[in-house]
PDB file of N, CA and C in Angstrom:
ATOM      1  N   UNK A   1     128.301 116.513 119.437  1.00  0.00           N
ATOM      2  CA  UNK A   1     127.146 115.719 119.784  1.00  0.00           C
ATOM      3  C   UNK A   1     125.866 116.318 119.207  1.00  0.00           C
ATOM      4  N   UNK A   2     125.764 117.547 119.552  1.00  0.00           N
ATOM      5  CA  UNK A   2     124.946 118.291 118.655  1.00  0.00           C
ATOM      6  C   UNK A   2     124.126 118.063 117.035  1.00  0.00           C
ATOM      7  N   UNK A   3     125.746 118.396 116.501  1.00  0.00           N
ATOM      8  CA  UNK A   3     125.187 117.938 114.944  1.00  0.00           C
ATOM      9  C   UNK A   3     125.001 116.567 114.913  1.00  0.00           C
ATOM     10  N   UNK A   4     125.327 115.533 115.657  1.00  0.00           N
ATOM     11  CA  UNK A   4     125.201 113.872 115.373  1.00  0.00           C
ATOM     12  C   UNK A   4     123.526 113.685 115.743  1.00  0.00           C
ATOM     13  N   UNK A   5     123.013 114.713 116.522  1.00  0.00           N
ATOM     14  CA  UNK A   5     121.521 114.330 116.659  1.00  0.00           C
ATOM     15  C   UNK A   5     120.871 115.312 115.611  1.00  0.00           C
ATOM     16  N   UNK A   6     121.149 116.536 115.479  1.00  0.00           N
ATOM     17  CA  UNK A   6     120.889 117.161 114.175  1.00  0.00           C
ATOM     18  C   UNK A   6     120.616 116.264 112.769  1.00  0.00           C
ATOM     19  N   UNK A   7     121.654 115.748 112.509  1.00  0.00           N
ATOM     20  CA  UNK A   7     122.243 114.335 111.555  1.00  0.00           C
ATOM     21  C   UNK A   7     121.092 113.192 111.690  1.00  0.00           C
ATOM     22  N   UNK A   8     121.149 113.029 112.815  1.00  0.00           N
ATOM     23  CA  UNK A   8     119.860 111.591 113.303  1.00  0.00           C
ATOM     24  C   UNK A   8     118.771 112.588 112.925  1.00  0.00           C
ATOM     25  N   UNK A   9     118.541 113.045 113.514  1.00  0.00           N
ATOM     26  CA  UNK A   9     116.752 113.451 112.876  1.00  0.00           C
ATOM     27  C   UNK A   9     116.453 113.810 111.317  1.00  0.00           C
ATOM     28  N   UNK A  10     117.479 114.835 111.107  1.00  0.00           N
ATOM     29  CA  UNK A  10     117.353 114.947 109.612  1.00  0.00           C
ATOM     30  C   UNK A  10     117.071 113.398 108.754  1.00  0.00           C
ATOM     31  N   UNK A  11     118.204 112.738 109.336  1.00  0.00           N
ATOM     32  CA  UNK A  11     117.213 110.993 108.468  1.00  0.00           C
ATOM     33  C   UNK A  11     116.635 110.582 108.943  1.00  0.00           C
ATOM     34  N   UNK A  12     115.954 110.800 110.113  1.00  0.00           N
ATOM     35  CA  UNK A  12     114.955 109.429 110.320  1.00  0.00           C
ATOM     36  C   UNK A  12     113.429 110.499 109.803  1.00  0.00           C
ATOM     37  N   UNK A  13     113.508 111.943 109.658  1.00  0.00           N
ATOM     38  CA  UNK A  13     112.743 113.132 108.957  1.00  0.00           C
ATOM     39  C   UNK A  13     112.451 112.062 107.605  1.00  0.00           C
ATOM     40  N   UNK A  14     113.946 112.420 107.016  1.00  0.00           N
ATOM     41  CA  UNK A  14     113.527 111.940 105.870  1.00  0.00           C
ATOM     42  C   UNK A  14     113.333 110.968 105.411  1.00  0.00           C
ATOM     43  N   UNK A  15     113.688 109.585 105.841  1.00  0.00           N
ATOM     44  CA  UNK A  15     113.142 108.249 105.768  1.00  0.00           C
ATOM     45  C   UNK A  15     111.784 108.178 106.056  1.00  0.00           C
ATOM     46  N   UNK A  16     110.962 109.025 106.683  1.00  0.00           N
ATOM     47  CA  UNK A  16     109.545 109.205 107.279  1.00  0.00           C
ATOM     48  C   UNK A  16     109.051 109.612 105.450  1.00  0.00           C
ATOM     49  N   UNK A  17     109.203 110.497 104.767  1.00  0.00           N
ATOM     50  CA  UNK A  17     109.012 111.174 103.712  1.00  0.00           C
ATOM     51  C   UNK A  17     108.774 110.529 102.834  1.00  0.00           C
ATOM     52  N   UNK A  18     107.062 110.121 102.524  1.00  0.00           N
ATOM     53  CA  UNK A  18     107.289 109.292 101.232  1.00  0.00           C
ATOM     54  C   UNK A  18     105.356 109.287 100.847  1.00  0.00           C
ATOM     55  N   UNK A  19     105.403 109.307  99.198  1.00  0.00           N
ATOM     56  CA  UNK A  19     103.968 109.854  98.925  1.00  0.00           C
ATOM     57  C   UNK A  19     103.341 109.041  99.608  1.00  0.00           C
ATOM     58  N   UNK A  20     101.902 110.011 100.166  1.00  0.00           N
ATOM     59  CA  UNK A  20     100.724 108.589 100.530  1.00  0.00           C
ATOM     60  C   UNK A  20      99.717 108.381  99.269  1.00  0.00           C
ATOM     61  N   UNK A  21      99.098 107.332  99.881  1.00  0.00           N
ATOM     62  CA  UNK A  21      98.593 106.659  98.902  1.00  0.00           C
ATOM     63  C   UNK A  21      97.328 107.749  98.915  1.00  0.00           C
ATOM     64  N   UNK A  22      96.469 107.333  97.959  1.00  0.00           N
ATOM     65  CA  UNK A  22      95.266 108.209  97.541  1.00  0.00           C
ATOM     66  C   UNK A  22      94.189 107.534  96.563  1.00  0.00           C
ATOM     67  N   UNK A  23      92.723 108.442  96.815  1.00  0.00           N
ATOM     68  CA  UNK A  23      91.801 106.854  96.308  1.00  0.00           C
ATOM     69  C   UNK A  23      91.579 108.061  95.156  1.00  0.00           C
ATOM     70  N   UNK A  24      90.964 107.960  94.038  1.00  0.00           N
ATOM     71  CA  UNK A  24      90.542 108.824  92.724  1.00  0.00           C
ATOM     72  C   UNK A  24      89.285 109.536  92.987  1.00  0.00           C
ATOM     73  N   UNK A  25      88.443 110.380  93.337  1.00  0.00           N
ATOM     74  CA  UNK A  25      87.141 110.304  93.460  1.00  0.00           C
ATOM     75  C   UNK A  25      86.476 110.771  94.977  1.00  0.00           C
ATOM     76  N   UNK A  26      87.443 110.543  95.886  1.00  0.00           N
ATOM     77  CA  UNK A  26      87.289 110.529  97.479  1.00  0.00           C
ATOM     78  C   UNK A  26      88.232 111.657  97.964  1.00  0.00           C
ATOM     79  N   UNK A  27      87.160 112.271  99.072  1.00  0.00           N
ATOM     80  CA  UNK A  27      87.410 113.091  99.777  1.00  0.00           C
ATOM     81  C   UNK A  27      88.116 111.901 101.463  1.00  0.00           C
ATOM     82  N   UNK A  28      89.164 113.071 102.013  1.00  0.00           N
ATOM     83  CA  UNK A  28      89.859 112.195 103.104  1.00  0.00           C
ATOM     84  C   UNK A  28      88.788 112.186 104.312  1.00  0.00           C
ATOM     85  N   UNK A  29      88.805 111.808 105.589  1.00  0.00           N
ATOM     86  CA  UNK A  29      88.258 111.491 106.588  1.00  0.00           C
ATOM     87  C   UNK A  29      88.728 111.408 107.599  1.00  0.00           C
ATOM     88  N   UNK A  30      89.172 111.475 108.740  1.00  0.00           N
ATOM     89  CA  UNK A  30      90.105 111.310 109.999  1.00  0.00           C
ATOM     90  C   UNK A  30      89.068 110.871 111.155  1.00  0.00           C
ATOM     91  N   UNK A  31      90.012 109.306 111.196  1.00  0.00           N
ATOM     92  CA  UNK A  31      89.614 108.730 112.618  1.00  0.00           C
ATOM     93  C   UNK A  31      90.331 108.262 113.362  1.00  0.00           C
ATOM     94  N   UNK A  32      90.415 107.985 114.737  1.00  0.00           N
ATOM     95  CA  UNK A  32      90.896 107.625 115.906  1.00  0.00           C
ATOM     96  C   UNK A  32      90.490 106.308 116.332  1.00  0.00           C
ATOM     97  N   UNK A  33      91.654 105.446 116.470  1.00  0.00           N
ATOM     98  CA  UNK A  33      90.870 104.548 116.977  1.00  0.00           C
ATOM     99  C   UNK A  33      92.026 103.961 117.643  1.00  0.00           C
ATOM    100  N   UNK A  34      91.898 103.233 118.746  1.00  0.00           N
ATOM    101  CA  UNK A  34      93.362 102.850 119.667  1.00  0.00           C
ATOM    102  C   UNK A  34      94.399 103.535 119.542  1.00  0.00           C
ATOM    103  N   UNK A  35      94.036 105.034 119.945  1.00  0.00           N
ATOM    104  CA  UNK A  35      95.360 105.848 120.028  1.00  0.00           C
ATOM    105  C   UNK A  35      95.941 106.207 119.260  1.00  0.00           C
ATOM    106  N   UNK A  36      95.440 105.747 117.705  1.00  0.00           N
ATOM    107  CA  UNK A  36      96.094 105.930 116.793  1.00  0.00           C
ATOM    108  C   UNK A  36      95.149 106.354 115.263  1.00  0.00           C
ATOM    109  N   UNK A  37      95.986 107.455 114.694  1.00  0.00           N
ATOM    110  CA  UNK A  37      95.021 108.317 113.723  1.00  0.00           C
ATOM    111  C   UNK A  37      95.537 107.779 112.476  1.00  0.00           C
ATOM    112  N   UNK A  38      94.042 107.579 110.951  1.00  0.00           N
ATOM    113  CA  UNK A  38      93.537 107.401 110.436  1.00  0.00           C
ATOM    114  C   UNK A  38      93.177 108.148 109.259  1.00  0.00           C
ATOM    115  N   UNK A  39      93.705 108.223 108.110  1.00  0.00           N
ATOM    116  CA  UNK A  39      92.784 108.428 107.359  1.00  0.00           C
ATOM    117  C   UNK A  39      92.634 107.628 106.218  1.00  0.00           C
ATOM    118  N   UNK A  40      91.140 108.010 106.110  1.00  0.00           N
ATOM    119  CA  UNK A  40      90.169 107.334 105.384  1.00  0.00           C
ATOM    120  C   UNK A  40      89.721 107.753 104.314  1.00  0.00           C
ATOM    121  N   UNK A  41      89.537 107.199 102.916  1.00  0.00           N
ATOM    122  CA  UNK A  41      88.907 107.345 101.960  1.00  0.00           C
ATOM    123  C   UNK A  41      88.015 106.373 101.478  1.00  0.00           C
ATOM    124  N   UNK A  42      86.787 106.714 101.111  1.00  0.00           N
ATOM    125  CA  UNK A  42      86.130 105.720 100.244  1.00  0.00           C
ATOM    126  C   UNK A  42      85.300 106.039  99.174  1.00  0.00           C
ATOM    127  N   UNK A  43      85.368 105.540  98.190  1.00  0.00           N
ATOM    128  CA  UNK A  43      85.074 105.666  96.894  1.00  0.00           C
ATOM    129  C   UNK A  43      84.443 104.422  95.973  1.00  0.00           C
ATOM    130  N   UNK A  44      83.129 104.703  95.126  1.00  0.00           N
ATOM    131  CA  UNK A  44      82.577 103.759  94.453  1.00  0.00           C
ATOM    132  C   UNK A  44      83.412 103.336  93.558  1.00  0.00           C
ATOM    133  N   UNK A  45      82.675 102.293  93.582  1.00  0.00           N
ATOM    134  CA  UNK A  45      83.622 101.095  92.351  1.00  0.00           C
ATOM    135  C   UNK A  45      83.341 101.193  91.312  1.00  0.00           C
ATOM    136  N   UNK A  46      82.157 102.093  90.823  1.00  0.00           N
ATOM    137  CA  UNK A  46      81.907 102.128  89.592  1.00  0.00           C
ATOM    138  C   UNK A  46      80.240 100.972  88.780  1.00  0.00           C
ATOM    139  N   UNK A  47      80.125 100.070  90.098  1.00  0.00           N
ATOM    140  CA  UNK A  47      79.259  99.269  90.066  1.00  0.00           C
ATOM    141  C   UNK A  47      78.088  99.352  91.411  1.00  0.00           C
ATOM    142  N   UNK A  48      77.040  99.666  90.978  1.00  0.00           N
ATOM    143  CA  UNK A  48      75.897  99.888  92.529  1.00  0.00           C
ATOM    144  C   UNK A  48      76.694  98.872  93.549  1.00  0.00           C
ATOM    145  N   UNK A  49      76.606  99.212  94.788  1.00  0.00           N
ATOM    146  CA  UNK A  49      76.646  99.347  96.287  1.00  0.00           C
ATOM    147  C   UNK A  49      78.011  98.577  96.127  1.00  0.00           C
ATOM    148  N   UNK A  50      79.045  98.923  95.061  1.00  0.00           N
ATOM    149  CA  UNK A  50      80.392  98.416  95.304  1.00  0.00           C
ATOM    150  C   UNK A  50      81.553  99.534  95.522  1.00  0.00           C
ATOM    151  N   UNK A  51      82.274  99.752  96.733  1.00  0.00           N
ATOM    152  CA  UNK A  51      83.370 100.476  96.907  1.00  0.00           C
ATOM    153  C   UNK A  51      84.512 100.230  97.132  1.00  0.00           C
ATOM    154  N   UNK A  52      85.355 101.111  97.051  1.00  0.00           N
ATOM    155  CA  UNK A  52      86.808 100.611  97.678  1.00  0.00           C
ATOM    156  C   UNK A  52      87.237 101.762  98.407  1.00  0.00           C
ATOM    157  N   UNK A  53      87.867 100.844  99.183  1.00  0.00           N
ATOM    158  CA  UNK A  53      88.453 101.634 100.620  1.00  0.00           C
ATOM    159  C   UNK A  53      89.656 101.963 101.039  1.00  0.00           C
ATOM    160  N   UNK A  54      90.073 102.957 101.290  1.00  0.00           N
ATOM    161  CA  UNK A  54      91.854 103.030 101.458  1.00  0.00           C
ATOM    162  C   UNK A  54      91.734 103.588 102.821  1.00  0.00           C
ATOM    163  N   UNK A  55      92.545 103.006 103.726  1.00  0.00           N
ATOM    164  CA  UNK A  55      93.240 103.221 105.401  1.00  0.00           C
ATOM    165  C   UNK A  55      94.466 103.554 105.281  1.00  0.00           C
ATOM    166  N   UNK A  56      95.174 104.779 105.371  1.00  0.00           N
ATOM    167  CA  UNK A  56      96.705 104.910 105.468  1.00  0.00           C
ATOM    168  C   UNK A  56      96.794 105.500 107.158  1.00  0.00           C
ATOM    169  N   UNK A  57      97.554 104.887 107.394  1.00  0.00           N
ATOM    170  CA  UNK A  57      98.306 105.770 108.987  1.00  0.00           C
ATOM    171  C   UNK A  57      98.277 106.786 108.814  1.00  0.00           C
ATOM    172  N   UNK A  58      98.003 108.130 109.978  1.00  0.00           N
ATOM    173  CA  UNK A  58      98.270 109.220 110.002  1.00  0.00           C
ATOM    174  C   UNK A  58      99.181 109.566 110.400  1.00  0.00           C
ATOM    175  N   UNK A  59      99.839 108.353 111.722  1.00  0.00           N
ATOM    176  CA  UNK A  59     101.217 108.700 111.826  1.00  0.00           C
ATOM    177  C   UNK A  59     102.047 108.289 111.595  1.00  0.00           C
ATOM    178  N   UNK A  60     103.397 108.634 112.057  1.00  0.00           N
ATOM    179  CA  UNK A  60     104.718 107.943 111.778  1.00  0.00           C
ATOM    180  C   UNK A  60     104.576 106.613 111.866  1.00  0.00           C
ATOM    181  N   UNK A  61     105.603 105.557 111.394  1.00  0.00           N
ATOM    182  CA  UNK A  61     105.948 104.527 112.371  1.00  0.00           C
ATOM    183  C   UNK A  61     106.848 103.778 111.920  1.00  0.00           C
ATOM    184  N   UNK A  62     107.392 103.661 113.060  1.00  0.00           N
ATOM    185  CA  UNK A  62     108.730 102.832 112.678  1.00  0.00           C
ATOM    186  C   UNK A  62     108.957 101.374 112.988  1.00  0.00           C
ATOM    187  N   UNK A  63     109.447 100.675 112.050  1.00  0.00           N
ATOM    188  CA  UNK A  63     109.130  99.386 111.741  1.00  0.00           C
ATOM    189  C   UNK A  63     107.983  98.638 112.575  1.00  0.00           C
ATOM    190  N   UNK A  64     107.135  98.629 111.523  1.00  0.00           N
ATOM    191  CA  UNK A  64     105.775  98.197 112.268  1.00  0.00           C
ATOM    192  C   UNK A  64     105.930  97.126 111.701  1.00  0.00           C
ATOM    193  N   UNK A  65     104.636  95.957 112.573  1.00  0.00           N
ATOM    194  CA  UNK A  65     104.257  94.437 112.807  1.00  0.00           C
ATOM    195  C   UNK A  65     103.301  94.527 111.553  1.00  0.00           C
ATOM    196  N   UNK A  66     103.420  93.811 110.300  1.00  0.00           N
ATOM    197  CA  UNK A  66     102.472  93.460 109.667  1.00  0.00           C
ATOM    198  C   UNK A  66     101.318  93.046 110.188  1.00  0.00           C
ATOM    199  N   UNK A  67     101.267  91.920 110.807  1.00  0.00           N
ATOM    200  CA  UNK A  67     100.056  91.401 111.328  1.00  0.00           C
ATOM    201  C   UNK A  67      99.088  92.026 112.432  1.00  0.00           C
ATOM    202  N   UNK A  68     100.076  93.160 112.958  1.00  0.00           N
ATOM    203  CA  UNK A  68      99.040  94.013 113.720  1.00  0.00           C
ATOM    204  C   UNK A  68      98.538  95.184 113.199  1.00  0.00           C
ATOM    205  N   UNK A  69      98.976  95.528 112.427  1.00  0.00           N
ATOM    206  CA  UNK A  69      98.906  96.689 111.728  1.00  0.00           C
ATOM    207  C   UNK A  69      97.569  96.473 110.407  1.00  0.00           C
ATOM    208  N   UNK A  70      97.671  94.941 110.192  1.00  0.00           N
ATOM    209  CA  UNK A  70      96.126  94.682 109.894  1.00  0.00           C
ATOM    210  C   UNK A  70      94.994  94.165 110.384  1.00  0.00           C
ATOM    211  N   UNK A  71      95.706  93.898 111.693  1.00  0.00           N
ATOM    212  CA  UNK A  71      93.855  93.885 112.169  1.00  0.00           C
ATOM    213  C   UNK A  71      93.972  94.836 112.622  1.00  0.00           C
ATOM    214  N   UNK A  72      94.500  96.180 113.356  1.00  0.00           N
ATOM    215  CA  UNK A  72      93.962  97.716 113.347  1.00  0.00           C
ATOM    216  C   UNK A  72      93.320  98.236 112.284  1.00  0.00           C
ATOM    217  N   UNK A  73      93.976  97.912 111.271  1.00  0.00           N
ATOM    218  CA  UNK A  73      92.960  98.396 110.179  1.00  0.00           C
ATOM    219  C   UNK A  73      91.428  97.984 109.434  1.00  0.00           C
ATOM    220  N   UNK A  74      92.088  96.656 109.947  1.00  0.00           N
ATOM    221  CA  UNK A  74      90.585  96.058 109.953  1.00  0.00           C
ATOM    222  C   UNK A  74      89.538  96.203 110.658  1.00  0.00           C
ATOM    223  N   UNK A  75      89.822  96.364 111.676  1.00  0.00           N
ATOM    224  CA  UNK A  75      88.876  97.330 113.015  1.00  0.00           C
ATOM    225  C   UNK A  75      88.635  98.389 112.103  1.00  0.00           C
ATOM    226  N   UNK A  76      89.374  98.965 111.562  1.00  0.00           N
ATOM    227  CA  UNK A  76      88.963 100.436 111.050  1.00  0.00           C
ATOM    228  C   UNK A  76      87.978 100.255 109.999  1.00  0.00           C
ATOM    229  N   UNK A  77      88.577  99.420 108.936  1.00  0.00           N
ATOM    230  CA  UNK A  77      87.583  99.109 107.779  1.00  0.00           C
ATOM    231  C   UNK A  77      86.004  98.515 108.247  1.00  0.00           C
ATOM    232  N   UNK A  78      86.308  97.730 109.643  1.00  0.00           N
ATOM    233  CA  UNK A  78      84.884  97.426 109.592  1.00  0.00           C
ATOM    234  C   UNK A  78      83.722  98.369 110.154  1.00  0.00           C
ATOM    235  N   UNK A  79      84.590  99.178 110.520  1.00  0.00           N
ATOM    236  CA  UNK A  79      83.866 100.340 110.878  1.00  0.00           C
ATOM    237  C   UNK A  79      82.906 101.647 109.807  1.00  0.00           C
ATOM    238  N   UNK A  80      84.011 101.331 108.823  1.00  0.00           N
ATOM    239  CA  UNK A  80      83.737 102.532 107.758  1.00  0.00           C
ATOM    240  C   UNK A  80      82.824 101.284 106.967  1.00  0.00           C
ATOM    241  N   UNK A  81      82.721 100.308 106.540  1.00  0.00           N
ATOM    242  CA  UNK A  81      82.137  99.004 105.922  1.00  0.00           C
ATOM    243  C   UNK A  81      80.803  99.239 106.272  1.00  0.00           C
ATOM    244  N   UNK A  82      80.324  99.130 107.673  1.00  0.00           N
ATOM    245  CA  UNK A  82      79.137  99.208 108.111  1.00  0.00           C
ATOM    246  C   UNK A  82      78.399 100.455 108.249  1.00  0.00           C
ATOM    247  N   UNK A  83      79.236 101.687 108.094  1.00  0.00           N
ATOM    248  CA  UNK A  83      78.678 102.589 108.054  1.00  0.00           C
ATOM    249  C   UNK A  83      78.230 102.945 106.414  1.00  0.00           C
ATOM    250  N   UNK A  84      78.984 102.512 106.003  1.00  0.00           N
ATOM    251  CA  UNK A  84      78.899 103.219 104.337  1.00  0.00           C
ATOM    252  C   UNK A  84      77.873 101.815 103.687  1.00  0.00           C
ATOM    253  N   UNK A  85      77.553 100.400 104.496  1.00  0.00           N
ATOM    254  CA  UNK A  85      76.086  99.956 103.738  1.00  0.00           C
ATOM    255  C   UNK A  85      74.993  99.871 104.958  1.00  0.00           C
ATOM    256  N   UNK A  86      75.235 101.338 106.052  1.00  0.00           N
ATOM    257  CA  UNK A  86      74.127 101.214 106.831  1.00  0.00           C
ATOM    258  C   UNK A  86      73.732 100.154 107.769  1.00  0.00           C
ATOM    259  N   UNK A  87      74.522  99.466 107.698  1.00  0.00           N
ATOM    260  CA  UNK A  87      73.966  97.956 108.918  1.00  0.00           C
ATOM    261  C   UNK A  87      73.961  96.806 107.927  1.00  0.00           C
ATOM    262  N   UNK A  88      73.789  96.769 106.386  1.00  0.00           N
ATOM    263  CA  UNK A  88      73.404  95.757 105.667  1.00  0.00           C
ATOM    264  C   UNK A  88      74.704  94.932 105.472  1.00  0.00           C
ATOM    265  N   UNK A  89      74.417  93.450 105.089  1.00  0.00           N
ATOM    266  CA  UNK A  89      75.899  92.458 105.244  1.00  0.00           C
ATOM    267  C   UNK A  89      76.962  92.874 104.374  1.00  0.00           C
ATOM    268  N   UNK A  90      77.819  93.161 104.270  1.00  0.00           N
ATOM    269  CA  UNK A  90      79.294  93.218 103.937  1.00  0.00           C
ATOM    270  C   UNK A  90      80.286  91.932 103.000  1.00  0.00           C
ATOM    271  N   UNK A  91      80.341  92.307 101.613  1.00  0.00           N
ATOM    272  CA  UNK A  91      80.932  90.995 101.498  1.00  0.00           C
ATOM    273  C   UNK A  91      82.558  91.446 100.827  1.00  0.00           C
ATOM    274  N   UNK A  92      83.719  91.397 101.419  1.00  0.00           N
ATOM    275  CA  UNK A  92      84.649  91.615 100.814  1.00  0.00           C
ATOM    276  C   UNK A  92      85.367  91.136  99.862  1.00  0.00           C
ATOM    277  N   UNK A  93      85.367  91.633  99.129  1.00  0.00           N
ATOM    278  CA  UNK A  93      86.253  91.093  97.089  1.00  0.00           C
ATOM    279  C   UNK A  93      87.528  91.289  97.074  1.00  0.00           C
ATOM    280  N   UNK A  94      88.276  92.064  97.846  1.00  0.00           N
ATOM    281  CA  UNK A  94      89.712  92.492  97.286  1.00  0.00           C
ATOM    282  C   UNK A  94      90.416  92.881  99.282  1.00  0.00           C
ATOM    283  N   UNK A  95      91.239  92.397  99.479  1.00  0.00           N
ATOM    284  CA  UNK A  95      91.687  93.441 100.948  1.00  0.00           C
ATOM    285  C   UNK A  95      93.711  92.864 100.966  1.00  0.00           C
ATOM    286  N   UNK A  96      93.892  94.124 100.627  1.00  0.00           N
ATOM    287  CA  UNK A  96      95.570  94.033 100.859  1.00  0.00           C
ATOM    288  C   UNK A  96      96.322  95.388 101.528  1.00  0.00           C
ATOM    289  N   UNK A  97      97.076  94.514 102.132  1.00  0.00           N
ATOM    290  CA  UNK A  97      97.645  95.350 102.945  1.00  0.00           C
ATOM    291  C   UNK A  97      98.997  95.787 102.474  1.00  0.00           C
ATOM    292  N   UNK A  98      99.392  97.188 102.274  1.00  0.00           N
ATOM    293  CA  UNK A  98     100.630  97.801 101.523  1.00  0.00           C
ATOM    294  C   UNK A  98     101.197  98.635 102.379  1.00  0.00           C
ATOM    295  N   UNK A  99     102.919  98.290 101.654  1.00  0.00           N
ATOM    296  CA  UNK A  99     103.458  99.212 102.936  1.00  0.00           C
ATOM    297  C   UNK A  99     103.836  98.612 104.213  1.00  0.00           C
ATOM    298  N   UNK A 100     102.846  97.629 104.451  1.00  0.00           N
ATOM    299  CA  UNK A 100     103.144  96.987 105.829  1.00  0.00           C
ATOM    300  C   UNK A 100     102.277  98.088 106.397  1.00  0.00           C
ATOM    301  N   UNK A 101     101.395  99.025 106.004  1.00  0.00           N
ATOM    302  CA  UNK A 101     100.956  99.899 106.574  1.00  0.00           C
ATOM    303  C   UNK A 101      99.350 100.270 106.361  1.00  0.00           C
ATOM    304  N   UNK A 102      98.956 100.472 105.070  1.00  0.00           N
ATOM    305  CA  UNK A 102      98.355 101.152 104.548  1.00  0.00           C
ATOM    306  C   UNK A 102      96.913  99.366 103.873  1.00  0.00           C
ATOM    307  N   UNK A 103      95.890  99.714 104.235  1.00  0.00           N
ATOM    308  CA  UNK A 103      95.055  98.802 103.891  1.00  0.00           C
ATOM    309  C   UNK A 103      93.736  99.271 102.503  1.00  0.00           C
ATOM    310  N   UNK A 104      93.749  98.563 101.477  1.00  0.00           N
ATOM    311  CA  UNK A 104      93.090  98.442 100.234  1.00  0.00           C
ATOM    312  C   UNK A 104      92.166  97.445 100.301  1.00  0.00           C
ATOM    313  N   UNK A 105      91.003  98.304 100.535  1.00  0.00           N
ATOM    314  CA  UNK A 105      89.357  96.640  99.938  1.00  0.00           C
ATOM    315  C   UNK A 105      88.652  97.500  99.202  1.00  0.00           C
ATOM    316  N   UNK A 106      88.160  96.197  98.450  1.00  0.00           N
ATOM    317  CA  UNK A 106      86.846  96.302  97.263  1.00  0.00           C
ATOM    318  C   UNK A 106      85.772  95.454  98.819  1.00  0.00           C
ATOM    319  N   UNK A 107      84.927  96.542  98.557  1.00  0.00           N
ATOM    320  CA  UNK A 107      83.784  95.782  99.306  1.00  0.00           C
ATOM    321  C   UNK A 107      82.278  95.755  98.487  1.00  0.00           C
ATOM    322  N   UNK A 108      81.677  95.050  98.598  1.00  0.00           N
ATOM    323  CA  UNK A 108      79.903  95.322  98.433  1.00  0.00           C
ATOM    324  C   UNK A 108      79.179  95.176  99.137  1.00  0.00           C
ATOM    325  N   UNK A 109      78.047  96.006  99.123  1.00  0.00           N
ATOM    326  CA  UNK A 109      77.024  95.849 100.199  1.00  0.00           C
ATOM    327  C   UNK A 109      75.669  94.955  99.721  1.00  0.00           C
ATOM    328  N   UNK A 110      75.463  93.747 100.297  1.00  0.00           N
ATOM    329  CA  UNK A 110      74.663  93.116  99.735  1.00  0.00           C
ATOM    330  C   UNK A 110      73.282  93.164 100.394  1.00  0.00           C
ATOM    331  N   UNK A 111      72.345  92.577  99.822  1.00  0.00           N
ATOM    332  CA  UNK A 111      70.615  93.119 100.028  1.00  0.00           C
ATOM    333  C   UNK A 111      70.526  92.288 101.184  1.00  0.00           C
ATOM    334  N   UNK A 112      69.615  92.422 101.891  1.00  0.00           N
ATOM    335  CA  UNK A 112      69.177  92.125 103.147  1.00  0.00           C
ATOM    336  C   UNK A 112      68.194  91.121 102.241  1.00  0.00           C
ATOM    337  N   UNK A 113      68.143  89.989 102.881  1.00  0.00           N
ATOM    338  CA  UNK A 113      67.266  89.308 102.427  1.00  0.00           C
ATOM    339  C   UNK A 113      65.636  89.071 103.585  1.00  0.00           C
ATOM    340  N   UNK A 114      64.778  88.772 102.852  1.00  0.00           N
ATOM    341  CA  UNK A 114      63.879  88.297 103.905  1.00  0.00           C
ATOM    342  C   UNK A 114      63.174  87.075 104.126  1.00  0.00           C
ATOM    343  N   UNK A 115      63.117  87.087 105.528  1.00  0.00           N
ATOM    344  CA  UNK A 115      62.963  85.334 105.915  1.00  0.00           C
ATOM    345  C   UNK A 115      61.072  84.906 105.595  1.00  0.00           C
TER     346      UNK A 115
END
């Protein structure tokens, strides 16, 4: 019985085992948010007030819900969104979700206009 759980962990170890994703340019970030950890990268696009954003899980998980697993992240992104253009409106260009896990946007921060 022993080695049969020995056996079980060793694969579900190594089924866990697999590169994470990574942005070019960006340093990581760690956040918490519903119990569940985060990290974060964000990095310019190469074009004024345009970035892109990468959310990978920090933890395990086993067969996760697509559809919940992006609006957690979307909670997350809108978090890092508003912080990184300061309060100013948000317009998103690119947002996919990989992995079933891991969330990718092109965002820009657009000018505040005045009335």
């Amino acid at each position: 019985m022993k080695k049969i759980s020995f056996l079980l962990v060793l694969v579900l170890a190594l089924a866990a085992c697999h590169d994470k994703a990574t942005l070019d340019q960006s340093q990581v970030e760690y956040m918490t948010l519903e119990e569940r950890k985060y990290e974060i990268r964000v990095a310019s696009a190469g074009v004024p007030d345009e970035y892109r954003l990468l959310i990978v899980r920090a933890t395990l998980v086993i067969n996760p819900d697509p559809e919940a697993e992006r609006a957690r992240n979307q909670n997350v992104a809108n978090r890092v969104m508003d912080r990184t253009c300061k309060g100013r409106p948000v317009r998103t260009l690119e947002n996919n979700l990989v992995d079933e896990l891991n969330l990718e946007i092109r965002f820009r921060c657009l000018e505040v206009r005045g009335g």
